[in-house]
Protein backbone atom coordinates (compact mmCIF):
# COMPACT_ATOMS: atom_id res chain seq x y z
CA UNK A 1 4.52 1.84 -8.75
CA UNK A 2 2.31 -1.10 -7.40
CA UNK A 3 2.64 -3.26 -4.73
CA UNK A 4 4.13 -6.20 -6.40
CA UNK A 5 6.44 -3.98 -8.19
CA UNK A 6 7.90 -2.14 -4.79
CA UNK A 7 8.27 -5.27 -3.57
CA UNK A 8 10.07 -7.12 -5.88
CA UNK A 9 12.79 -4.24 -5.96
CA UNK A 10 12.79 -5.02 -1.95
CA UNK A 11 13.30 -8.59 -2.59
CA UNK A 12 15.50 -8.39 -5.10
CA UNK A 13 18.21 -6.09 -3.24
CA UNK A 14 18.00 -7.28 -0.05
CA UNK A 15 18.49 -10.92 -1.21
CA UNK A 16 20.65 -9.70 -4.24
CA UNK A 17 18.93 -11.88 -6.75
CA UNK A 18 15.85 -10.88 -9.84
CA UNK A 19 12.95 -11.50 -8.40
CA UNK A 20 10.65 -12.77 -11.72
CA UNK A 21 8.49 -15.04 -9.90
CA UNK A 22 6.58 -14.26 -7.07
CA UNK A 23 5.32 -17.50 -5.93
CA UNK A 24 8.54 -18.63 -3.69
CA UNK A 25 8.57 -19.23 -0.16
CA UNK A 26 11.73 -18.82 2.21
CA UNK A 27 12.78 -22.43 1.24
CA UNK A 28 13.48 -20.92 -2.36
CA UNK A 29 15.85 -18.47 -1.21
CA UNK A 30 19.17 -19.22 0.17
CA UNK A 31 20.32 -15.88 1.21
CA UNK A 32 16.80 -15.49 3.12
CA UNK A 33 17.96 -16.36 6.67
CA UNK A 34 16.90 -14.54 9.79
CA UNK A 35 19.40 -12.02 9.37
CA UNK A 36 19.01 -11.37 6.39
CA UNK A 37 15.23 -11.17 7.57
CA UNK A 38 15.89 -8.12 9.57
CA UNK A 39 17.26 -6.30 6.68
CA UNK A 40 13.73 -6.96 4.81
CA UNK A 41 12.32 -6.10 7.21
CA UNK A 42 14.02 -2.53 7.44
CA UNK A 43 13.59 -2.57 3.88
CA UNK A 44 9.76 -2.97 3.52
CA UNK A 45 8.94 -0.34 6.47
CA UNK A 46 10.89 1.88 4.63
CA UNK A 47 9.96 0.97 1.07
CA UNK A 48 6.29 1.29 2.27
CA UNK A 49 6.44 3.79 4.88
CA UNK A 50 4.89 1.41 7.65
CA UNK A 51 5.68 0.11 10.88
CA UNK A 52 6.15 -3.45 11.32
CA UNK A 53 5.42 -4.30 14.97
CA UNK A 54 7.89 -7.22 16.21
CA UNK A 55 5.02 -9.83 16.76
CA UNK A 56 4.77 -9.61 13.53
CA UNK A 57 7.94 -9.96 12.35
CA UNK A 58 8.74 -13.90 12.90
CA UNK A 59 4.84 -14.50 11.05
CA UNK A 60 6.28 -12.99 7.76
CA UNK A 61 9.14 -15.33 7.87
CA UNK A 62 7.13 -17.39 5.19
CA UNK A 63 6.52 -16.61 1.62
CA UNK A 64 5.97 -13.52 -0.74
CA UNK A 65 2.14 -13.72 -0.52
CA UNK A 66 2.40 -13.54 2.82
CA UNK A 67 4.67 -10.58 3.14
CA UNK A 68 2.23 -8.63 0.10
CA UNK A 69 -0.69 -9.31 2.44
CA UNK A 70 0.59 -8.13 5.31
CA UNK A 71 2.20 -4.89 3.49
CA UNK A 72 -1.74 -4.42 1.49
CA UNK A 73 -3.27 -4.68 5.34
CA UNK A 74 -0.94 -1.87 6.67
CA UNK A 75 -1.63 0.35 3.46
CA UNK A 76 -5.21 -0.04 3.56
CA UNK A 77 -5.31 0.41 7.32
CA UNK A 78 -3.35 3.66 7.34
């Protein structure tokens, strides 16, 4: 499974909603609140098997490319 494909099976069950195009920012989603932020966040370090440190947390409060880059950066680092 690639990258884009693990995480749009994140996306799309933490937010509850089919994910089909990747270029959306937190603006586009209405469930994607900071609680809700905390449950991707859970998600994607399990999903990926990474460790999101919490200064990093607030950063990926952004868009999908930012999130992918981040998760990329912590694969290719490990």
């Amino acid at each position: 499974m690639t990258i884009d494909e693990q995480l749009t099976t994140v996306f799309s069950n933490v937010f509850r909603t089919k994910i089909v195009d990747t270029e959306f920012q937190v603006a586009d989603i209405p469930q994607w609140d900071s609680l809700t932020h905390i449950k991707l966040i859970i998600e994607l370090e399990s999903a990926f098997s990474i460790s999101i440190g919490p200064g990093d947390i607030k950063p990926l409060y952004s868009d999908y490319q930012t999130v992918k880059n981040y998760i990329r950066s912590k694969l290719e680092g490990s």
